[in-house]
C-alpha atoms as a PDB file:
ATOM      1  CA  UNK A   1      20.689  25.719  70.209  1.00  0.00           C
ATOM      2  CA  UNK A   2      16.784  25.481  69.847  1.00  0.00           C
ATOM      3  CA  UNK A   3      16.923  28.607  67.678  1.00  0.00           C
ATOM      4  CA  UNK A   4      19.426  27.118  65.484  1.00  0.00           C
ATOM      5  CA  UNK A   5      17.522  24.019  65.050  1.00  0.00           C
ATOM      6  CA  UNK A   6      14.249  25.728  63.946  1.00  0.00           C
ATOM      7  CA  UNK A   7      16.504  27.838  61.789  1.00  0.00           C
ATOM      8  CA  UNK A   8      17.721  25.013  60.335  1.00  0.00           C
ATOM      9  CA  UNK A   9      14.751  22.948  60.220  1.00  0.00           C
ATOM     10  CA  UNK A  10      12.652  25.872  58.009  1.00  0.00           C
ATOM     11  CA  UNK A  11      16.094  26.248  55.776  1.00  0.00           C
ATOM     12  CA  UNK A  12      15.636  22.553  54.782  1.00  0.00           C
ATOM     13  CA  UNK A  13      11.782  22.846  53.724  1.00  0.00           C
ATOM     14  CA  UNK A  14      12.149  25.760  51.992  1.00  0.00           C
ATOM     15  CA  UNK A  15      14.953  23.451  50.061  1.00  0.00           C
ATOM     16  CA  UNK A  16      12.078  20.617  50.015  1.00  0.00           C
ATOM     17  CA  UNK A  17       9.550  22.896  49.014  1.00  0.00           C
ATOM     18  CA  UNK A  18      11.666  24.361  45.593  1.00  0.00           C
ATOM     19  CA  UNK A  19      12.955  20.733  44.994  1.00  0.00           C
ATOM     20  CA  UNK A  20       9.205  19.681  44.744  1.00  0.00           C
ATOM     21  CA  UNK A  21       8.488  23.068  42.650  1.00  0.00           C
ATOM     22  CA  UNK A  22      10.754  22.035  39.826  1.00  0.00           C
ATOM     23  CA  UNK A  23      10.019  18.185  40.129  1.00  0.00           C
ATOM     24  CA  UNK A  24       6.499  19.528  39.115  1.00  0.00           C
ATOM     25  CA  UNK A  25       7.265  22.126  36.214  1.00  0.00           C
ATOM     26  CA  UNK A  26       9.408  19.396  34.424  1.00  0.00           C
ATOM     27  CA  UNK A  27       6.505  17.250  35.073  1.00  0.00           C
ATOM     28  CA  UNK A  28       4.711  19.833  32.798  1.00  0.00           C
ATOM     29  CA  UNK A  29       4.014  18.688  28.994  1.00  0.00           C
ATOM     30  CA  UNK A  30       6.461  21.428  27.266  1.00  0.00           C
ATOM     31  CA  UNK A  31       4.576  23.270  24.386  1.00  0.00           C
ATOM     32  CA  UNK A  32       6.276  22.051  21.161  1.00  0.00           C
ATOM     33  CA  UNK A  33       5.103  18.530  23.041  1.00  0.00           C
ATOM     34  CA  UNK A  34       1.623  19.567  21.409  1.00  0.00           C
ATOM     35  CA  UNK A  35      -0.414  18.329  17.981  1.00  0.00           C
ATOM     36  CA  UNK A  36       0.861  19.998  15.325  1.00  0.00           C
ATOM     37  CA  UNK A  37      -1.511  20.717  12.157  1.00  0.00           C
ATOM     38  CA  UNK A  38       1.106  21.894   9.373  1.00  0.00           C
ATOM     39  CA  UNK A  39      -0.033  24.809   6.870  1.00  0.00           C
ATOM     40  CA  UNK A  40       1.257  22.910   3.970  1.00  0.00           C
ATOM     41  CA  UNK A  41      -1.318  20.891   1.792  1.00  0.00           C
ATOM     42  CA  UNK A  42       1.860  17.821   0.443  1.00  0.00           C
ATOM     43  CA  UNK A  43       3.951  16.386   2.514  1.00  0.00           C
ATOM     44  CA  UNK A  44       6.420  13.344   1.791  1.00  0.00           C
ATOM     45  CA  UNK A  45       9.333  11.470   3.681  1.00  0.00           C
ATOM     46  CA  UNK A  46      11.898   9.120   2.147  1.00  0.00           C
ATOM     47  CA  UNK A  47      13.929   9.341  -0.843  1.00  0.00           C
ATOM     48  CA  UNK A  48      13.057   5.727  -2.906  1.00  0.00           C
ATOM     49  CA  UNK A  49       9.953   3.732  -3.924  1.00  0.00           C
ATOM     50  CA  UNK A  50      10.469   1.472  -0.804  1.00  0.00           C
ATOM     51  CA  UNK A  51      10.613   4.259   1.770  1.00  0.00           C
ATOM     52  CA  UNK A  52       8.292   7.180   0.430  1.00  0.00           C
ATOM     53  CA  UNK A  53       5.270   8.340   1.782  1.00  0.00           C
ATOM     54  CA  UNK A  54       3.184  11.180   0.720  1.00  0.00           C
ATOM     55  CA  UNK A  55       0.379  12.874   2.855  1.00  0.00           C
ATOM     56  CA  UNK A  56      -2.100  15.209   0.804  1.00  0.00           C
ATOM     57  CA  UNK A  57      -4.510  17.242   3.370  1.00  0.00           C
ATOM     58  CA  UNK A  58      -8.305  17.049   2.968  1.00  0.00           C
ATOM     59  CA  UNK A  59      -8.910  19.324   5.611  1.00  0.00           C
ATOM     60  CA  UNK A  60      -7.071  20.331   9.156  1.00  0.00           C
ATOM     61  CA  UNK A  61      -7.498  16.984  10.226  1.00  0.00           C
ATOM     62  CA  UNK A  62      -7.856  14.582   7.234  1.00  0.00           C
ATOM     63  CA  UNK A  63      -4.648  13.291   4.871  1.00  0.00           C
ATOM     64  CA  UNK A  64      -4.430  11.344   2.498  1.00  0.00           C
ATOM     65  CA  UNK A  65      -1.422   9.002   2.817  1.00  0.00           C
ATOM     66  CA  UNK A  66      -0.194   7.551  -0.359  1.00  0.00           C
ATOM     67  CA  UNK A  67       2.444   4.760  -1.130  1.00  0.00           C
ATOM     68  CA  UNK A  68       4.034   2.947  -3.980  1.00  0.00           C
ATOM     69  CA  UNK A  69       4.422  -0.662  -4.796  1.00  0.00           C
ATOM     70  CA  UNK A  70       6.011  -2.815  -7.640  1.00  0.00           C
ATOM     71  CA  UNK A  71       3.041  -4.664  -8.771  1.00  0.00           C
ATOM     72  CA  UNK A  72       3.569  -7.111 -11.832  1.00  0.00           C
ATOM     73  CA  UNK A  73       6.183  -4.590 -13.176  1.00  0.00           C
ATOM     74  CA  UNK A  74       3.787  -1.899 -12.530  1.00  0.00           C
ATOM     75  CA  UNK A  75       4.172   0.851 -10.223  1.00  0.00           C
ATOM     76  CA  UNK A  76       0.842   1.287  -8.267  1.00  0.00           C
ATOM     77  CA  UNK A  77      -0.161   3.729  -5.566  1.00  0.00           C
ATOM     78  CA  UNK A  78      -2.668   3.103  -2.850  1.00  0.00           C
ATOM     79  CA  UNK A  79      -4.147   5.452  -0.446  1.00  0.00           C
ATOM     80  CA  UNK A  80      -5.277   5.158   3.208  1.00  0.00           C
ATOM     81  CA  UNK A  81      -6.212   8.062   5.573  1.00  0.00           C
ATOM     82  CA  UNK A  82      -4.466   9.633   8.687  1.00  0.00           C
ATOM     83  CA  UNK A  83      -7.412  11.475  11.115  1.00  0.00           C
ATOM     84  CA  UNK A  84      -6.131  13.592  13.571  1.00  0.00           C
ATOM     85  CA  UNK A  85      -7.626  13.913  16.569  1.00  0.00           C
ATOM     86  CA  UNK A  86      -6.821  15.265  20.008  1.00  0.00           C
ATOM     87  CA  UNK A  87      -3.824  13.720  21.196  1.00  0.00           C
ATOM     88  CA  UNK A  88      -3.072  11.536  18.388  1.00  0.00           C
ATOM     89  CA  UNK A  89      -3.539  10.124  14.702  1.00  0.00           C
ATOM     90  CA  UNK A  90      -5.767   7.167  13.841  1.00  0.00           C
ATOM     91  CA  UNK A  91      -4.609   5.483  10.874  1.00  0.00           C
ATOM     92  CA  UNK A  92      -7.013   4.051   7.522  1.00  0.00           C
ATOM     93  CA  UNK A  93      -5.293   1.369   6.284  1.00  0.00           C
ATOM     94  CA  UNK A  94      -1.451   0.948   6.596  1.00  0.00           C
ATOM     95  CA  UNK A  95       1.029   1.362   3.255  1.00  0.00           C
ATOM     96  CA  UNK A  96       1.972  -1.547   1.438  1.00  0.00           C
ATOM     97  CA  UNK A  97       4.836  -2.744   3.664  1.00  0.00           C
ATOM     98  CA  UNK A  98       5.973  -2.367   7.214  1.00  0.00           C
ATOM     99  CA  UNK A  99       8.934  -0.276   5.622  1.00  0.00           C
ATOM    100  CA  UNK A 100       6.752   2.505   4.282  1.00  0.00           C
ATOM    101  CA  UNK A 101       4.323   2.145   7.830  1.00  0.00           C
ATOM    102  CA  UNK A 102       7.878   3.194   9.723  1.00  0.00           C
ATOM    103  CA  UNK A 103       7.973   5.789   7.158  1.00  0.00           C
ATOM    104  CA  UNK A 104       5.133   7.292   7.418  1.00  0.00           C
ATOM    105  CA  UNK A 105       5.427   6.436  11.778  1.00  0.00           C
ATOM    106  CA  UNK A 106       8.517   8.703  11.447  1.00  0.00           C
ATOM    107  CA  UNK A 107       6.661  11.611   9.183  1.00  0.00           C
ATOM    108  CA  UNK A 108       3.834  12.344  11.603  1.00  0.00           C
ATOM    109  CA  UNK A 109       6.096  12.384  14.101  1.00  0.00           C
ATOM    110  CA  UNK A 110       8.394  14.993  12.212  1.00  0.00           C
ATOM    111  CA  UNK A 111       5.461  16.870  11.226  1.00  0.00           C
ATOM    112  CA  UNK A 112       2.432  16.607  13.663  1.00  0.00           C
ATOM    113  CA  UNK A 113       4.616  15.731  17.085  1.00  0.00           C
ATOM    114  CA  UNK A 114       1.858  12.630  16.915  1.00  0.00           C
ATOM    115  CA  UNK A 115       2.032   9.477  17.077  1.00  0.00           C
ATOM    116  CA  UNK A 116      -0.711   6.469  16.028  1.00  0.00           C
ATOM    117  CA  UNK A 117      -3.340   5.447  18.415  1.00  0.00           C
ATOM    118  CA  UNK A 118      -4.752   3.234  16.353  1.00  0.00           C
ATOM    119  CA  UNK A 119      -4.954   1.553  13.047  1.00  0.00           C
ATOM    120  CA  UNK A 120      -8.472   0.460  10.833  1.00  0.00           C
ATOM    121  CA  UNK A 121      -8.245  -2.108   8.407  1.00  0.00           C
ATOM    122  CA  UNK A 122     -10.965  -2.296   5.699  1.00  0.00           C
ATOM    123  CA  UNK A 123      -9.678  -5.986   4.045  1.00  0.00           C
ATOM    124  CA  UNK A 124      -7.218  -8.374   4.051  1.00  0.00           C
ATOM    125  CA  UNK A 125      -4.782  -7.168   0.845  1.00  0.00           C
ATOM    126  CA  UNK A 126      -1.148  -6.407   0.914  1.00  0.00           C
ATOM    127  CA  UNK A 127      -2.129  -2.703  -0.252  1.00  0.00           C
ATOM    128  CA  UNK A 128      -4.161  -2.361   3.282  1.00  0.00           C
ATOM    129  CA  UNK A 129      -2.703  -4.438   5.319  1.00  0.00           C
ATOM    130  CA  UNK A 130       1.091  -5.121   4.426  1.00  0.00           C
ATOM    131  CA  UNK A 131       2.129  -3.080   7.499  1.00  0.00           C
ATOM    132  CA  UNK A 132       0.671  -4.174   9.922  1.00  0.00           C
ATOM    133  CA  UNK A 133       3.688  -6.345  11.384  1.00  0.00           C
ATOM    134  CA  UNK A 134       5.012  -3.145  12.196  1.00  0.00           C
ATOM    135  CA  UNK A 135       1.978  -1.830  14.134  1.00  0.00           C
ATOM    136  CA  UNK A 136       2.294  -4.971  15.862  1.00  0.00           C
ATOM    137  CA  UNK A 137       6.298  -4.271  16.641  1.00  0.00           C
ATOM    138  CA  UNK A 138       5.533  -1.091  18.486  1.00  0.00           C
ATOM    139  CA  UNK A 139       1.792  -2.504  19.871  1.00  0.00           C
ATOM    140  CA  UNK A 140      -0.373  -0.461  18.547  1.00  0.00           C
ATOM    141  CA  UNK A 141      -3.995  -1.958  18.440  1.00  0.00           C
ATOM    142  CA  UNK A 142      -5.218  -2.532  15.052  1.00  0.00           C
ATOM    143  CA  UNK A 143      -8.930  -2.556  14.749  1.00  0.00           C
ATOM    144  CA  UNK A 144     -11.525  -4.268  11.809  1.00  0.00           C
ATOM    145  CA  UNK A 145     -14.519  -6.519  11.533  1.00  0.00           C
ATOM    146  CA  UNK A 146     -14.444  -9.562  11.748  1.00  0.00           C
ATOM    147  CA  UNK A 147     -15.029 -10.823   8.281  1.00  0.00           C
ATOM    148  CA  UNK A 148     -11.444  -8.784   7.823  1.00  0.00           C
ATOM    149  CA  UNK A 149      -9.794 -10.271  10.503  1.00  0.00           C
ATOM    150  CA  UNK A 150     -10.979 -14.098   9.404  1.00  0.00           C
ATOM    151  CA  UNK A 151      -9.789 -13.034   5.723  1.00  0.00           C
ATOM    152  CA  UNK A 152      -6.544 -12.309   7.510  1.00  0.00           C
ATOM    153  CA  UNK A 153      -5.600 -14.863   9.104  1.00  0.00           C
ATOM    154  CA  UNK A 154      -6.742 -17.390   6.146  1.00  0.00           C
ATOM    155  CA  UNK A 155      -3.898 -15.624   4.200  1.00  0.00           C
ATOM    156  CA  UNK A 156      -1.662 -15.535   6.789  1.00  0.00           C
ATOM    157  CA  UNK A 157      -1.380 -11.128   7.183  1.00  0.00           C
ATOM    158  CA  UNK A 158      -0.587  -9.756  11.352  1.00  0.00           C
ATOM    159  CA  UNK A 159      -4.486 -10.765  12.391  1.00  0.00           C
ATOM    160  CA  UNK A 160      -6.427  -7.439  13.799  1.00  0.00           C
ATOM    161  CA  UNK A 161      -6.576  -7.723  17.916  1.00  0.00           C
ATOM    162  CA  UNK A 162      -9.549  -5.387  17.778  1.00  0.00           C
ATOM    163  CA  UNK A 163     -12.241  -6.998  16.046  1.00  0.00           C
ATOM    164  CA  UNK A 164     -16.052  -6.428  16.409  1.00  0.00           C
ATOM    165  CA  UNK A 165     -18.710  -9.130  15.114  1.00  0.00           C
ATOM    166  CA  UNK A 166     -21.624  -7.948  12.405  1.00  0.00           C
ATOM    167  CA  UNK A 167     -21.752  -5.910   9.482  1.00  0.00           C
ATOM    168  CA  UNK A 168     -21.319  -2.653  11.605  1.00  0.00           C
ATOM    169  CA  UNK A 169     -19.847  -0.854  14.252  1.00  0.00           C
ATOM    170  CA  UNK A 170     -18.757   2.871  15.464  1.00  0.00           C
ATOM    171  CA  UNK A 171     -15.540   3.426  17.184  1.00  0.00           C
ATOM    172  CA  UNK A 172     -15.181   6.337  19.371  1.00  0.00           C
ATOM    173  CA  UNK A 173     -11.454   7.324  19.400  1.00  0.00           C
ATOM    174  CA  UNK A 174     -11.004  10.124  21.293  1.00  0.00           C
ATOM    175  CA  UNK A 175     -13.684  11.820  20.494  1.00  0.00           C
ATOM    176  CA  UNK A 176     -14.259  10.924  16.985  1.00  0.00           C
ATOM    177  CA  UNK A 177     -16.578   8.457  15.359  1.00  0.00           C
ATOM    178  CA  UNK A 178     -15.311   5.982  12.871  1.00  0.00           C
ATOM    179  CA  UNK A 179     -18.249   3.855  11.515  1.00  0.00           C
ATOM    180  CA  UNK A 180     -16.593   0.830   9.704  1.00  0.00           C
ATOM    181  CA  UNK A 181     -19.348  -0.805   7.308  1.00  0.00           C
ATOM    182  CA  UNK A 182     -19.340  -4.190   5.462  1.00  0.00           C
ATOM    183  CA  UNK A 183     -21.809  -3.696   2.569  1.00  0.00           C
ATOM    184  CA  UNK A 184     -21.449  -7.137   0.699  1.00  0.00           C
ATOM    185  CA  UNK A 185     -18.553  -8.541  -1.632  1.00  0.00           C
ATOM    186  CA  UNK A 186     -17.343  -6.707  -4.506  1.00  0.00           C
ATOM    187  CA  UNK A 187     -13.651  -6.141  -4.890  1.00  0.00           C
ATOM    188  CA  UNK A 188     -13.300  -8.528  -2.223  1.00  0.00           C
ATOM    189  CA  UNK A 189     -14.805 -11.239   0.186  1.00  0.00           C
ATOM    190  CA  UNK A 190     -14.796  -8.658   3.101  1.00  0.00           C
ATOM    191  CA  UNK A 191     -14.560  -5.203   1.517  1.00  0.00           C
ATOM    192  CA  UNK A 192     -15.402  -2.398   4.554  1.00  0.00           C
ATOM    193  CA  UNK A 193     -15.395   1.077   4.194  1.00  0.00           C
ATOM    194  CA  UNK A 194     -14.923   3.537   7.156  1.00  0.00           C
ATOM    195  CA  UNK A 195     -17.575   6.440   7.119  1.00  0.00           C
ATOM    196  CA  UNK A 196     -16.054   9.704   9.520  1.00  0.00           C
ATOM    197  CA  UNK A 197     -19.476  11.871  10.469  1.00  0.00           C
ATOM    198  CA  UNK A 198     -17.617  14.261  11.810  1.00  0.00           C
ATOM    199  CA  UNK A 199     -15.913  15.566   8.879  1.00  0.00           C
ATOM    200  CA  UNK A 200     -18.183  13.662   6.164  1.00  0.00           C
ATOM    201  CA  UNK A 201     -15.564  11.972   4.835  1.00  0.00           C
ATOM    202  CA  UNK A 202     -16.317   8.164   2.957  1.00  0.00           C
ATOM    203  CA  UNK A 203     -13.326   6.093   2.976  1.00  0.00           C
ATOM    204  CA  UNK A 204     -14.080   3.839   0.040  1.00  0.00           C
ATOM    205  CA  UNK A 205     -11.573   1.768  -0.054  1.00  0.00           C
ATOM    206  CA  UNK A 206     -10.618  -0.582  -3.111  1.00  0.00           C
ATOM    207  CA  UNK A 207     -14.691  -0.684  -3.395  1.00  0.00           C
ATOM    208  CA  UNK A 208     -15.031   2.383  -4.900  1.00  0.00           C
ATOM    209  CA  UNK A 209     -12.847   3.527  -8.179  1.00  0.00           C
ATOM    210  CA  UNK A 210     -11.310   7.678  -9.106  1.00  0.00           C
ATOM    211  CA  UNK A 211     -12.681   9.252 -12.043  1.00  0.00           C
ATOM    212  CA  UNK A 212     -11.385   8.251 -15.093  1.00  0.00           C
ATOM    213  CA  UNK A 213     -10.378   4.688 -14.138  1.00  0.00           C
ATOM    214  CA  UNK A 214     -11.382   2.840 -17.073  1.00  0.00           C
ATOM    215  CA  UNK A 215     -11.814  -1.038 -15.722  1.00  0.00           C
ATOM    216  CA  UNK A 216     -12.691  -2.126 -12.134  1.00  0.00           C
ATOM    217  CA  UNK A 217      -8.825  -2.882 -11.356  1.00  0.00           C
ATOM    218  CA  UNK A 218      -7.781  -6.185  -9.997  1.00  0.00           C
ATOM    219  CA  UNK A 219     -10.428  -9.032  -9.762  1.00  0.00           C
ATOM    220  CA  UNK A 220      -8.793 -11.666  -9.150  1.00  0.00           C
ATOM    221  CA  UNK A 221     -11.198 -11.838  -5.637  1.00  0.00           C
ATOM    222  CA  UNK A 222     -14.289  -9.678  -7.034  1.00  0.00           C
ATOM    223  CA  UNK A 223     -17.414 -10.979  -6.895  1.00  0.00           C
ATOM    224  CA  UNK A 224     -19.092  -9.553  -9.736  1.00  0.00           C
ATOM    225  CA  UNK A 225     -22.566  -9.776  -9.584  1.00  0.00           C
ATOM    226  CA  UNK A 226     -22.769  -8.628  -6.096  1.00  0.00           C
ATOM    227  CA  UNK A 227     -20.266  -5.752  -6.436  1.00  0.00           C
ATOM    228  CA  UNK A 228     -22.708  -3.077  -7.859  1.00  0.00           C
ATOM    229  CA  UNK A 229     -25.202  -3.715  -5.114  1.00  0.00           C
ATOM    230  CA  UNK A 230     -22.376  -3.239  -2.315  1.00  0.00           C
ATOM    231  CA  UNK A 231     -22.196  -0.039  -3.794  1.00  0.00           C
ATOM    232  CA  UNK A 232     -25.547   0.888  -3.986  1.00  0.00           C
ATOM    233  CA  UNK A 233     -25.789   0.120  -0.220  1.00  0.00           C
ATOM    234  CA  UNK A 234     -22.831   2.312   0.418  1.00  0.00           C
ATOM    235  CA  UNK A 235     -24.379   4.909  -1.977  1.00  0.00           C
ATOM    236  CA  UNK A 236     -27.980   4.788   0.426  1.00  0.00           C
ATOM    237  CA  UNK A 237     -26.015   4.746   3.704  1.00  0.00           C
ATOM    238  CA  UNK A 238     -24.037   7.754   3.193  1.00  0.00           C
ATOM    239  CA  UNK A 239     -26.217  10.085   0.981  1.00  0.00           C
ATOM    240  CA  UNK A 240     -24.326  13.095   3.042  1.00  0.00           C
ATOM    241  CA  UNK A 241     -20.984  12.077   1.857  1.00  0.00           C
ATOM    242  CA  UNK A 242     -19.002  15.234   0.644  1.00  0.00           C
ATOM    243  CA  UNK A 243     -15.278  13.582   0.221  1.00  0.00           C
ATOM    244  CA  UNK A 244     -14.934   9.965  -1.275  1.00  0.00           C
ATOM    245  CA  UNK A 245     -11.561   8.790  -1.294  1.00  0.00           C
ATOM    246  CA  UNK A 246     -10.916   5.289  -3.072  1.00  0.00           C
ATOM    247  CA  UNK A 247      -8.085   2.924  -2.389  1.00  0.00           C
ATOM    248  CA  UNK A 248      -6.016   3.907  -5.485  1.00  0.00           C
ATOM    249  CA  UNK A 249      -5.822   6.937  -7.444  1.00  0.00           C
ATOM    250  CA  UNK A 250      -7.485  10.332  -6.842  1.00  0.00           C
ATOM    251  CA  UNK A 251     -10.265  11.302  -4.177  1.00  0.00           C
ATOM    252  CA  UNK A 252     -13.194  13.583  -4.921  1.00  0.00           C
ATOM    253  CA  UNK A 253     -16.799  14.097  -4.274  1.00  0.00           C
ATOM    254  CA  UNK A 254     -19.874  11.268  -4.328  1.00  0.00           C
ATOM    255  CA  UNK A 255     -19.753  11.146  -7.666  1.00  0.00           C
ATOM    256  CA  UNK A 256     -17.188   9.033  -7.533  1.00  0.00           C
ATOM    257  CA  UNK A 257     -19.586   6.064  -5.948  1.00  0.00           C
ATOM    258  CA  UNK A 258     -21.800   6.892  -9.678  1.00  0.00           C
ATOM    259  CA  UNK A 259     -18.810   6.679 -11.757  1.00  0.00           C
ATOM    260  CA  UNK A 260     -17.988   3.294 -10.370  1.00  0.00           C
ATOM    261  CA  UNK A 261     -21.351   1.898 -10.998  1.00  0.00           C
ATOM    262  CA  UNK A 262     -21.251   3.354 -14.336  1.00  0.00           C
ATOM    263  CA  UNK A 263     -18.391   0.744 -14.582  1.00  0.00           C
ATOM    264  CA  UNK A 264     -20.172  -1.811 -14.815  1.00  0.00           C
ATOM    265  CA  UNK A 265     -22.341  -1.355 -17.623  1.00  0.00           C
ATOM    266  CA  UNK A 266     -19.580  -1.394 -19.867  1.00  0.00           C
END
């Protein structure tokens, strides 16, 4: 009877044992679990104006995300960036509306098995911050200075919850250094611009203008006496700048930063 107990006994670890085995390789993150970084340079989800994004790559782990709004009869794109880092994306900016944000949600998840760790708001317009209700929806922090967030809330937009005080700061996200900068007014009261070191890429923002843009855009909220000096600023900060993307229209090199100052003395 002893024997059959021990026999019994060492049956029902070796069960324990191989139950705890497989507990532990499910436990295991499966490989297509894993960042993605597509080969292709364009990528685009949804099939109308109100549910399209497109993502245009910079670089393995820079896109440009682009969206398209009805603006006083006039379709208009805007731009933001998506970073990708080690485990995740960090977003520049959200699309115009919390439609095209769940778009463009549902397209990284498609294409880079990531999802958004967290968002960066550079000012308090519908073209930067329109979807930010639906970061909010699925809690996913949403970071800016504070002259953004106050500009925010005074138009009633979903306020930032991660806000930091004075004209600068650098948030590490996993690894990677985004340097959000408030230069002065220009297109706005509390135009930022996020500078990424790693990859020396200047988001511009609505600040800075494409190449061939012949007028400064909307101004209903410029200040423009100050505007070319919050350029200038920019321009002195950032002198290692190699891409410049600006809120609307094509990206390109420093230049751009020129061209917009040129702008003005038209």
């Amino acid at each position: 009877m002893k024997i059959y107990r021990k026999a019994l006994a060492a049956f029902l670890a070796l069960i324990l044992l191989a139950s705890l085995a497989g507990c532990q390789a499910q436990a295991q993150p499966k490989k297509d679990e894993k960042l993605k970084r597509p080969n292709e340079s364009f990528l685009k989800y949804g099939d109308t104006n109100d549910t399209i994004v497109e993502l245009n790559k910079i670089n393995n782990s820079v896109w440009v995300h682009t969206t398209y709004y009805d603006l006083n009869g006039s379709l208009t794109p805007s731009n933001g960036l998506v970073v990708l880092t080690d485990t995740g994306v960090v977003l520049i900016d959200t699309p115009w509306t919390d439609k095209q944000t769940e778009s463009l949600d549902k397209l990284l998840k498609e294409s880079f098995n990531a999802k958004i760790k967290e968002a960066i708001i550079t000012h308090a317009h519908v073209d930067r911050i329109g979807g930010a209700g639906y970061l909010e929806k699925k809690k996913i922090p949403v970071a800016s200075l504070e002259v953004v967030a106050k500009m925010a809330q005074k138009k009633g937009f979903t306020v930032p919850d991660q806000v930091s005080k004075g004209d600068s700061v650098v948030l590490n996200i996993d690894k990677t250094d985004f340097e959000l900068y408030y230069p002065g007014e220009g297109h706005t009261a509390d135009n930022t611009v996020v500078w990424i070191d790693k990859y020396k890429v200047l988001f511009g923002g609505c600040l800075i203008k494409e190449h061939g843009a012949n007028n400064l855009g909307s101004i209903g909220e410029a200040n423009l006496d100050m505007w070319p000096q919050s350029i200038q600023a920019v321009k002195d900060k950032y002198p290692q700048a190699e891409i410049v993307v600006p809120g609307h229209g094509q990206w390109g090199d420093a230049s751009l930063i020129d061209y917009t100052l040129e702008l003005f003395d038209e």
